[in-house]
N, C-alpha and C. Protein backbone atom coordinates (compact mmCIF):
# COMPACT_ATOMS: atom_id res chain seq x y z
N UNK A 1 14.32 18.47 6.69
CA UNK A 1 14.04 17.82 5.41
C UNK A 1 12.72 17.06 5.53
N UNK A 2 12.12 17.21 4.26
CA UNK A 2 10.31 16.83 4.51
C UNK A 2 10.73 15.10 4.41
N UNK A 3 9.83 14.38 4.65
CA UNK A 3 9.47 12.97 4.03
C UNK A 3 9.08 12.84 2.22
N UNK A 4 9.82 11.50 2.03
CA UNK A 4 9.22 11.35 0.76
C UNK A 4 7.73 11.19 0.80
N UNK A 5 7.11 11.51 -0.73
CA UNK A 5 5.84 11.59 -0.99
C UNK A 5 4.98 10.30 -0.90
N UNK A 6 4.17 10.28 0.09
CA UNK A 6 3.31 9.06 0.30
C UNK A 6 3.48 7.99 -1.28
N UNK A 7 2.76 9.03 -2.47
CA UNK A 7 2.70 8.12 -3.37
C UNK A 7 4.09 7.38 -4.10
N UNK A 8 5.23 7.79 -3.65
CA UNK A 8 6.67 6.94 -4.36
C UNK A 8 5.90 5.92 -3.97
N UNK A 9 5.19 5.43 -3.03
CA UNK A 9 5.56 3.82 -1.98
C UNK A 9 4.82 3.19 -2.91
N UNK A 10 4.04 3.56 -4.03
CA UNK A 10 3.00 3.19 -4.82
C UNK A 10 3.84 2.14 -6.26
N UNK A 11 5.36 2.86 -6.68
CA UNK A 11 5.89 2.34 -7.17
C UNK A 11 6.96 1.25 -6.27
N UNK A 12 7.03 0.20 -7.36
CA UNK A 12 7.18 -1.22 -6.85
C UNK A 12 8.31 -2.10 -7.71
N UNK A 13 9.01 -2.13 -7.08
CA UNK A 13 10.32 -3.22 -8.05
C UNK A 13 9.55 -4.62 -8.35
N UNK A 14 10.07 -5.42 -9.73
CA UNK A 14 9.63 -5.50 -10.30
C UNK A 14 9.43 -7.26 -9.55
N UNK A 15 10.37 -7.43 -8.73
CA UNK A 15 10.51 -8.48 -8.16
C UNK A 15 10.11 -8.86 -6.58
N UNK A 16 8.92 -7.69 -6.73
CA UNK A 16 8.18 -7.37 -5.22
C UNK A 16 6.98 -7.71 -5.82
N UNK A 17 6.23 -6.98 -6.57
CA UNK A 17 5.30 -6.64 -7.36
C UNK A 17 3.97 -7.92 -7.27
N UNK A 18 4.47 -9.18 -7.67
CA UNK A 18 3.45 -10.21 -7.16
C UNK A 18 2.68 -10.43 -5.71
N UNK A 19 3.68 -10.00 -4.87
CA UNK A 19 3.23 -10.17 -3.63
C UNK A 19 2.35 -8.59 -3.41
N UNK A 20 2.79 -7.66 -3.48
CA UNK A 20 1.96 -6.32 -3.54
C UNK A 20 0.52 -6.53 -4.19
N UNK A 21 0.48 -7.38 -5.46
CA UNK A 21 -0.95 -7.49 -6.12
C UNK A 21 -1.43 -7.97 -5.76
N UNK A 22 -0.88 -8.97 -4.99
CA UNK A 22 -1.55 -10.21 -4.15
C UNK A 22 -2.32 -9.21 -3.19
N UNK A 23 -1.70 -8.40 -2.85
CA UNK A 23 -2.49 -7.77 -1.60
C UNK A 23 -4.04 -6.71 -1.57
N UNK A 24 -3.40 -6.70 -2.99
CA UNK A 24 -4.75 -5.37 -3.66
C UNK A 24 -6.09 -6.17 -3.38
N UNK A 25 -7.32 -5.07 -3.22
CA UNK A 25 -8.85 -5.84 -3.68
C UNK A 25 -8.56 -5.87 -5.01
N UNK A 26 -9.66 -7.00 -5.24
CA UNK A 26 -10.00 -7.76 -6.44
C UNK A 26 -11.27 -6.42 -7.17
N UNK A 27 -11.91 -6.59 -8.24
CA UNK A 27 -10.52 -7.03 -9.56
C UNK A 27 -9.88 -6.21 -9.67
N UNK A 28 -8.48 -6.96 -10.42
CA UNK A 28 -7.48 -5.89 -10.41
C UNK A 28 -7.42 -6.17 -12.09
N UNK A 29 -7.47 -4.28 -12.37
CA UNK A 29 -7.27 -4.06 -13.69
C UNK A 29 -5.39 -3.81 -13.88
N UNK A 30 -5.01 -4.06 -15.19
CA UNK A 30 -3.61 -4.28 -15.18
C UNK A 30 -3.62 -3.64 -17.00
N UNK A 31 -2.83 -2.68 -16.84
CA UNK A 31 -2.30 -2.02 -17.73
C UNK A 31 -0.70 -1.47 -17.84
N UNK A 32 -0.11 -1.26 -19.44
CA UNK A 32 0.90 -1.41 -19.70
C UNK A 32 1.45 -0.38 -20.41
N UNK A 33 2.61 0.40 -20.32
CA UNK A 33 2.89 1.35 -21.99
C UNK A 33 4.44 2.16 -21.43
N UNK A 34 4.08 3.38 -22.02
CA UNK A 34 5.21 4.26 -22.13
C UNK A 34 4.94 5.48 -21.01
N UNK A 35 4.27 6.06 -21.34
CA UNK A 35 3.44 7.49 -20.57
C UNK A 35 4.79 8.11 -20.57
N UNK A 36 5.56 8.67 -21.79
CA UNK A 36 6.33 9.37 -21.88
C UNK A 36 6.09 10.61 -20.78
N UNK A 37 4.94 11.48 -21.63
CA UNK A 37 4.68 12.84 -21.31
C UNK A 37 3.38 13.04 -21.30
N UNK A 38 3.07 12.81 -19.87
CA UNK A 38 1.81 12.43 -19.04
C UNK A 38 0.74 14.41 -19.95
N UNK A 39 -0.34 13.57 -20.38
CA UNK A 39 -1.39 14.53 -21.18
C UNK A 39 -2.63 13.98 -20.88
N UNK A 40 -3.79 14.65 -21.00
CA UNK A 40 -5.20 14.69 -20.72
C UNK A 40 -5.83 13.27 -21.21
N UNK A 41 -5.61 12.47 -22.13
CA UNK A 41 -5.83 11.61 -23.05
C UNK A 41 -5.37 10.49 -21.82
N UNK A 42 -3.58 9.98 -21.41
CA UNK A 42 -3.51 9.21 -21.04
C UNK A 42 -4.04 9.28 -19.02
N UNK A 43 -4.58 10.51 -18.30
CA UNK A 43 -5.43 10.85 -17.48
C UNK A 43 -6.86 9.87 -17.52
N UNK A 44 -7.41 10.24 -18.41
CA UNK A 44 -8.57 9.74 -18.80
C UNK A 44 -8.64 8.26 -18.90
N UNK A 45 -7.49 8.29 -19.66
CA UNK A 45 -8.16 6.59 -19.89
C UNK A 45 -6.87 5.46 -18.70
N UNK A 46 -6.54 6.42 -18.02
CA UNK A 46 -6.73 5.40 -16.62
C UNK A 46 -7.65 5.70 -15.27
N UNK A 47 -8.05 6.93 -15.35
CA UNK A 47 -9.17 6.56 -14.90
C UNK A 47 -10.51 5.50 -15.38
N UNK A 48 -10.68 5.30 -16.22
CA UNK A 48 -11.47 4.27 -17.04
C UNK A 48 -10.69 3.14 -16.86
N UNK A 49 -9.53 2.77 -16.86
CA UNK A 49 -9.43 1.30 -16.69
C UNK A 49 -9.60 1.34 -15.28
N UNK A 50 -9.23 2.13 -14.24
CA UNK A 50 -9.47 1.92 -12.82
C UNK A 50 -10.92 1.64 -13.06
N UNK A 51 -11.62 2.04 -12.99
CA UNK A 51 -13.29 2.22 -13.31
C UNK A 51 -13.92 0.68 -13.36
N UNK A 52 -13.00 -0.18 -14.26
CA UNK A 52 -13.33 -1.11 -14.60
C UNK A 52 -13.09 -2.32 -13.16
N UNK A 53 -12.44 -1.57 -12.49
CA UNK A 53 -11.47 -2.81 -11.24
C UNK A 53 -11.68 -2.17 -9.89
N UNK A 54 -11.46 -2.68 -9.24
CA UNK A 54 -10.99 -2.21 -7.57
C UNK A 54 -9.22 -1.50 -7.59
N UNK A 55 -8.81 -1.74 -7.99
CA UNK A 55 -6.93 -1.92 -8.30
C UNK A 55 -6.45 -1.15 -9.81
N UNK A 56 -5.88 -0.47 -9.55
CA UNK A 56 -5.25 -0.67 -11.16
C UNK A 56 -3.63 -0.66 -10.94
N UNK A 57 -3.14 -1.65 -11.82
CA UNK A 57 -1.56 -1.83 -11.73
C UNK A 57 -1.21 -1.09 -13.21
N UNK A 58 -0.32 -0.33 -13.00
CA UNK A 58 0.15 -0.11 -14.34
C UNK A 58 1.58 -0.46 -14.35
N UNK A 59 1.83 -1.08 -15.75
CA UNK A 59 3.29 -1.33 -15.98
C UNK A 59 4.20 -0.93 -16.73
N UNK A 60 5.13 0.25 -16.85
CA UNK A 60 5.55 1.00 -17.59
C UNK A 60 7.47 -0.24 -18.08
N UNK A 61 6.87 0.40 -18.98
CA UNK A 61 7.94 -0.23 -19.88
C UNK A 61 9.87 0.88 -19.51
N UNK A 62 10.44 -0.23 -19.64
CA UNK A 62 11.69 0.35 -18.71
C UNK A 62 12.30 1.70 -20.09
N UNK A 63 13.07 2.28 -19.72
CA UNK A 63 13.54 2.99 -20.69
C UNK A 63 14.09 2.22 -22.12
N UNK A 64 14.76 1.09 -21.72
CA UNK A 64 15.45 0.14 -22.69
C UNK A 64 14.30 -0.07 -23.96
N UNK A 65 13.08 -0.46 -22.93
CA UNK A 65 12.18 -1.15 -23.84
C UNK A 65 11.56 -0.08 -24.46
N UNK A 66 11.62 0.88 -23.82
CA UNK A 66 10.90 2.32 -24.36
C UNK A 66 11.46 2.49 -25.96
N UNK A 67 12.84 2.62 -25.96
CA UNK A 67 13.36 2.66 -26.53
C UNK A 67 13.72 2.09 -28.13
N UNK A 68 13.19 0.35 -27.83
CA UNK A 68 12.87 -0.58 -29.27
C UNK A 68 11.92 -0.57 -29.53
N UNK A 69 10.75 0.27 -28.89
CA UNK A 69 9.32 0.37 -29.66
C UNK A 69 9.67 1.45 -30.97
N UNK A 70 10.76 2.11 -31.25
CA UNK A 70 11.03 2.93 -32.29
C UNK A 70 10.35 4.07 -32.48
N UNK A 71 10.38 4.65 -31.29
CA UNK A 71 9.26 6.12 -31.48
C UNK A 71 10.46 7.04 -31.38
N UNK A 72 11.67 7.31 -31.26
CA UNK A 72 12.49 8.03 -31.92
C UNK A 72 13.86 8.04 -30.75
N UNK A 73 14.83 8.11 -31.95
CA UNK A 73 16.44 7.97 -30.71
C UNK A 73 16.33 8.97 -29.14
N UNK A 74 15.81 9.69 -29.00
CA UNK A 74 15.34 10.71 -28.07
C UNK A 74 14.09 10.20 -27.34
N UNK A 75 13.38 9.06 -27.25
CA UNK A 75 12.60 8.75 -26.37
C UNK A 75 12.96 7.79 -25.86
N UNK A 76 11.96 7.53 -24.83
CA UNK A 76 11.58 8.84 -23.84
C UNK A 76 12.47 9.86 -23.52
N UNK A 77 11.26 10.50 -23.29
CA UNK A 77 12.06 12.36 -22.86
C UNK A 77 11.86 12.41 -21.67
N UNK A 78 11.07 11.46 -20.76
CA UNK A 78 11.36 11.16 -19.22
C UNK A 78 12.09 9.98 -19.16
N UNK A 79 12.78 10.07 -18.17
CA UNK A 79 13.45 8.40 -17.42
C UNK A 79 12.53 7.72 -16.99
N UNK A 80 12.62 6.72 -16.73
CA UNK A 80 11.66 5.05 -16.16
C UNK A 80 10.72 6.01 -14.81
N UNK A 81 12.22 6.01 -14.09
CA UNK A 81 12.00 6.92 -12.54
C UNK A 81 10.89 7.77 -12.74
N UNK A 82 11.26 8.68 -12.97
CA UNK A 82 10.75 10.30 -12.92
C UNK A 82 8.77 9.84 -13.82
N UNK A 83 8.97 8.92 -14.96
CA UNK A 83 7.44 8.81 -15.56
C UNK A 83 6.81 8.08 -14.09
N UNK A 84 7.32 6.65 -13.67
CA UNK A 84 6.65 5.91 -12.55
C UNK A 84 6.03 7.08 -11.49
N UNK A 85 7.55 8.19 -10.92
CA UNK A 85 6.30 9.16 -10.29
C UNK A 85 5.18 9.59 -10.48
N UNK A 86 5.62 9.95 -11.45
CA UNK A 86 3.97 10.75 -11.84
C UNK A 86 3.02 9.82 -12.42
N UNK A 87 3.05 8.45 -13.11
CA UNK A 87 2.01 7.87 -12.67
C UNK A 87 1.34 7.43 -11.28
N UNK A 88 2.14 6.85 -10.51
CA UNK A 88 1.91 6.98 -9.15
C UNK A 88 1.01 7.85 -8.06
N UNK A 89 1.76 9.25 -8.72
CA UNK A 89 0.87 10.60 -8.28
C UNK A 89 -0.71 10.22 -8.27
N UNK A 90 -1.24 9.76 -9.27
CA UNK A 90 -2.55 9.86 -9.51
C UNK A 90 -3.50 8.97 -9.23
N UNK A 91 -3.91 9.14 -9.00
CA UNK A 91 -5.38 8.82 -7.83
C UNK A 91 -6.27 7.58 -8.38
N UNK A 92 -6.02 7.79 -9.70
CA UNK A 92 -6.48 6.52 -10.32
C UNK A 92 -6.03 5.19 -10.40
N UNK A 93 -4.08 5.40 -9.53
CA UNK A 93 -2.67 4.37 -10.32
C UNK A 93 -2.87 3.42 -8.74
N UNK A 94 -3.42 2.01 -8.61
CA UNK A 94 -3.17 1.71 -7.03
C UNK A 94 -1.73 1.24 -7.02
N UNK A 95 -0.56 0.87 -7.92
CA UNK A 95 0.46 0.01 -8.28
C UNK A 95 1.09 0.56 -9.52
N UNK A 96 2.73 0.83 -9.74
CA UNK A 96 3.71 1.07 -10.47
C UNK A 96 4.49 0.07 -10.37
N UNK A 97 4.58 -0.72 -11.48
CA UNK A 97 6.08 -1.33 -12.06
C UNK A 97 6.73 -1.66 -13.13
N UNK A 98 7.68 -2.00 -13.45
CA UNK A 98 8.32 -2.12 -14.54
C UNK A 98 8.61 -3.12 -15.65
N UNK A 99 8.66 -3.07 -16.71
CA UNK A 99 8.67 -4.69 -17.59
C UNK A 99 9.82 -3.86 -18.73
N UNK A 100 10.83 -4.91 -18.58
CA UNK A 100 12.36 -4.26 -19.56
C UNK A 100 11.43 -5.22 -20.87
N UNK A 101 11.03 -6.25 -20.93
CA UNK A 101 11.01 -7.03 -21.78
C UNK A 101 10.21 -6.11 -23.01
N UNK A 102 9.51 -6.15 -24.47
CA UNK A 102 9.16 -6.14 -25.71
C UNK A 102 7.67 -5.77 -25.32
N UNK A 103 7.18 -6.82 -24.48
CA UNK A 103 5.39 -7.09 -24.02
C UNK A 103 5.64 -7.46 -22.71
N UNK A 104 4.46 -7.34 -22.16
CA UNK A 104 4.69 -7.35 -20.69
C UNK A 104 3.45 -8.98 -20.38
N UNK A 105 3.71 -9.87 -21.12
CA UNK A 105 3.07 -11.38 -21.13
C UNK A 105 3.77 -11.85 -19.96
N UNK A 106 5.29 -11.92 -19.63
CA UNK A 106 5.89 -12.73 -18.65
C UNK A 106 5.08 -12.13 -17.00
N UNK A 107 4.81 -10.73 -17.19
CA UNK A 107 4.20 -10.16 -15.98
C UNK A 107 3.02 -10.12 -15.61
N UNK A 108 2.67 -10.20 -16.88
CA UNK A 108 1.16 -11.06 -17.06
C UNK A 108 0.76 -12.53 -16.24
N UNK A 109 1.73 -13.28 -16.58
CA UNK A 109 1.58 -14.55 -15.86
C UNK A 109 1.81 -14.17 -14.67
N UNK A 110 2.89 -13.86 -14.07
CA UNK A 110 3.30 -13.49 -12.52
C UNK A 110 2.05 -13.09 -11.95
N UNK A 111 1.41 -11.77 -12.76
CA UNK A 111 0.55 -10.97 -11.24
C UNK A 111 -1.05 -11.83 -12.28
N UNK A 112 -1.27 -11.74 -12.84
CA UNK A 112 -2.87 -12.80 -13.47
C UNK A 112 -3.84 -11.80 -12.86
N UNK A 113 -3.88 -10.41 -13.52
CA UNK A 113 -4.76 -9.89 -13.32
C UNK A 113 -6.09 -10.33 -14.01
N UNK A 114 -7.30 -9.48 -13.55
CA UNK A 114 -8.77 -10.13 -14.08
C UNK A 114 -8.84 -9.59 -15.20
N UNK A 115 -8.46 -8.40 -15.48
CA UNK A 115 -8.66 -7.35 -16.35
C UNK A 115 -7.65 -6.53 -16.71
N UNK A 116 -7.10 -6.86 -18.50
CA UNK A 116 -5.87 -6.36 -18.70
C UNK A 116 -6.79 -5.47 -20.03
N UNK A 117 -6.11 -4.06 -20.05
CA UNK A 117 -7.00 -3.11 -20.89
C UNK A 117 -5.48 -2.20 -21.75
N UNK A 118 -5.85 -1.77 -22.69
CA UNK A 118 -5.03 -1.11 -23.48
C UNK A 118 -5.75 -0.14 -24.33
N UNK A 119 -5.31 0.82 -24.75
CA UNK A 119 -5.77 2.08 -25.63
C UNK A 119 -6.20 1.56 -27.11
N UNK A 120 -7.48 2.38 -27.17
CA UNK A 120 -8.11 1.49 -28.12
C UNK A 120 -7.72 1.42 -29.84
N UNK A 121 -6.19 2.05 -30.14
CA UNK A 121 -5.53 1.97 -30.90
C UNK A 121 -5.15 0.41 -31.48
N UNK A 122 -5.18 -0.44 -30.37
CA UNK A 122 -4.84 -2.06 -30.44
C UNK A 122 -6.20 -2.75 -30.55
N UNK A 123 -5.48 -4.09 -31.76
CA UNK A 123 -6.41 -4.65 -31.86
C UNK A 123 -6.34 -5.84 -30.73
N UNK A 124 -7.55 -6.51 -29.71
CA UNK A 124 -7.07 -7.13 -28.50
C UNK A 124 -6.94 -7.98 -29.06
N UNK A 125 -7.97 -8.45 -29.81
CA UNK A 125 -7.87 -10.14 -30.45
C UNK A 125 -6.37 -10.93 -30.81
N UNK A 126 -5.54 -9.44 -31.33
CA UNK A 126 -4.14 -10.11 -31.82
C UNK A 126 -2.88 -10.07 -31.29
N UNK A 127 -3.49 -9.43 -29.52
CA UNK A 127 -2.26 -9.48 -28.72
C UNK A 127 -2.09 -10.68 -28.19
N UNK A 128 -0.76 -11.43 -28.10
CA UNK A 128 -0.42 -12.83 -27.15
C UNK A 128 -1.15 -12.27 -25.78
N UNK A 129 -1.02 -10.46 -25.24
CA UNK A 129 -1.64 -10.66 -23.83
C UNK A 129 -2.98 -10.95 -24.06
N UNK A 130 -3.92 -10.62 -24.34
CA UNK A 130 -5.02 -11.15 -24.38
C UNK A 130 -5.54 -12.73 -24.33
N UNK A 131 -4.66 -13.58 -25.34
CA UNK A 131 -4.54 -14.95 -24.98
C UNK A 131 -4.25 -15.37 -23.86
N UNK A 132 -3.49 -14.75 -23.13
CA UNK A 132 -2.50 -15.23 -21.78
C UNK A 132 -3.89 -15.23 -20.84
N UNK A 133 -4.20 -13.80 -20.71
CA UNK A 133 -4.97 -13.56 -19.86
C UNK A 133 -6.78 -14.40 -19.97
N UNK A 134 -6.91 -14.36 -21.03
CA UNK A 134 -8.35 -15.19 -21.43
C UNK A 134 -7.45 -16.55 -20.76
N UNK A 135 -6.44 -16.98 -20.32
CA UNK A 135 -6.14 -18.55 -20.23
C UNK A 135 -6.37 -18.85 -18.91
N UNK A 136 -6.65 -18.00 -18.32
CA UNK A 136 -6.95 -18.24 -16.38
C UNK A 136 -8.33 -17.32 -16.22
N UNK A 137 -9.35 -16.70 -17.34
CA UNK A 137 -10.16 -16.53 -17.01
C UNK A 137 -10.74 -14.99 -17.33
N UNK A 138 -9.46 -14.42 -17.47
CA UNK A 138 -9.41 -12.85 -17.50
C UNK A 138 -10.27 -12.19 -18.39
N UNK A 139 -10.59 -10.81 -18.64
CA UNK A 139 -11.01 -10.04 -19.63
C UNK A 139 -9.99 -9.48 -20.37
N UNK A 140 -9.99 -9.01 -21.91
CA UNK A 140 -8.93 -7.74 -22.39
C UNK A 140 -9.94 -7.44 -22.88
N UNK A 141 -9.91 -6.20 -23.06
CA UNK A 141 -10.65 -4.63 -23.05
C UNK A 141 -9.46 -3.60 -23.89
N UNK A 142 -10.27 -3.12 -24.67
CA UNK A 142 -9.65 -1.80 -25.48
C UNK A 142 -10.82 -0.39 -24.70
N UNK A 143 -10.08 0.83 -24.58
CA UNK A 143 -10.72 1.83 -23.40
C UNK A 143 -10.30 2.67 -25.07
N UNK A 144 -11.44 3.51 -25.48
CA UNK A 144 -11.15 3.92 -26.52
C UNK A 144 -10.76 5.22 -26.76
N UNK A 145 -10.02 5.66 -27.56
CA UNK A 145 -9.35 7.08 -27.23
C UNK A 145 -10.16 8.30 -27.31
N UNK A 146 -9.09 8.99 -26.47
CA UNK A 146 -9.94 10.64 -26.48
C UNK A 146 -8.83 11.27 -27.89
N UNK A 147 -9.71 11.56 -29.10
CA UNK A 147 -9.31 12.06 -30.10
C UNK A 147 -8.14 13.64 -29.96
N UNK A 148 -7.23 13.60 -30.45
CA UNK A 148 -6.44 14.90 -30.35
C UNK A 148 -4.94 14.77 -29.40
N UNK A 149 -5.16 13.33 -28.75
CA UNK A 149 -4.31 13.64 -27.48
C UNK A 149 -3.09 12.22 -28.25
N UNK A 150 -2.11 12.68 -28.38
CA UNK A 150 -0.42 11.71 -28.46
C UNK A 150 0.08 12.41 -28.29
N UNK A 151 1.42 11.63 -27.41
CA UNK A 151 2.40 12.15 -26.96
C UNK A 151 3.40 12.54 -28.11
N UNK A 152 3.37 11.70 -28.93
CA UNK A 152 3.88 11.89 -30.48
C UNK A 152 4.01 12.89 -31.03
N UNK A 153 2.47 13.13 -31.29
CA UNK A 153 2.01 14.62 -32.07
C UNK A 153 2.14 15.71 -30.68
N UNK A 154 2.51 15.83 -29.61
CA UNK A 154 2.79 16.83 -28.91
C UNK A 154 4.35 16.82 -28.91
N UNK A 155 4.84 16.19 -29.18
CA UNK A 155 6.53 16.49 -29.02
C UNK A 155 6.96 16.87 -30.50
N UNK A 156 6.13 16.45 -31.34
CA UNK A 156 6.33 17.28 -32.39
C UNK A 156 5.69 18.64 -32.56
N UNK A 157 4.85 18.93 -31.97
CA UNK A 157 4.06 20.43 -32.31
C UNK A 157 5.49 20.83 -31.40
N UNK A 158 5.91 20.81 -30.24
CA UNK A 158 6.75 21.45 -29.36
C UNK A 158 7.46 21.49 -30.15
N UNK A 159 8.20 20.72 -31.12
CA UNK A 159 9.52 20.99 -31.71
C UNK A 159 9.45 21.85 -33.08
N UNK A 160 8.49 21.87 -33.40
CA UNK A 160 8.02 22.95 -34.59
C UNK A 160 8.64 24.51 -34.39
């Protein structure tokens, strides 16, 4: 039987996770979402937030929370697990973990990254993270989209 894949070790419980960031080079960019059904669009624009940092942490929202963002009784169409792999996988991800909560502000405070970035669908000015993070010094950054690419509009063309 082989060994697990170097990159699982990349994902991180959620109550480890401070001390792991602690360990990363600086700056550490820190990003947040769903990544249902990993596509060219959400590729891209973590390589670009890595771009921006030494680190990039991403924090995927648990299935629960997946779930009250209201993108439909059937999402996610991956588990927590199985998406964290495959962010992990990629070369751009230095850190995987999890936030059950609505917004990921409480994890925000914990790890106080320099640089918290989101898809340029959001306006930054009117996220609480952006406040949080401007409060110890930080940047928020919108990384702006590659036109054509939701996971949305691909689970609907599939179901057509």
């Amino acid at each position: 039987m082989s060994a697990a894949p170097a990159f699982l070790g990349k994902i991180v419980p959620r109550e480890e996770v401070a001390a792991r960031v602690a360990q990363l080079p600086r700056p550490v960019v820190f990003t947040n979402g769903v990544f249902d059904v990993l596509h060219r669009g959400h590729v891209s624009y973590l390589a670009q937030a890595r771009a921006l940092g030494a680190s990039l942490v991403v924090a995927l929202n648990t299935d629960a929370s997946a779930r009250r963002l209201g993108k439909g009784p059937d999402r996610p169409l991956n588990r927590e697990a199985d998406r964290a792999a495959v962010i992990a996988a990629l070369e751009s991800v230095s850190l995987v973990t999890f936030f059950d909560e609505d917004t990921p502000v409480r994890l925000l405070g914990e790890l106080k990254p320099q640089v918290y970035v989101k898809g340029g669908d959001y306006d930054m000015a009117r996220l609480e993270e952006t406040r949080v993070v401007q409060g110890w010094g930080g940047q928020s950054l919108a990384i702006p989209f590659i036109d054509g690419y939701s996971t949305t509009a691909l689970v609907s063309r599939i179901r057509s």
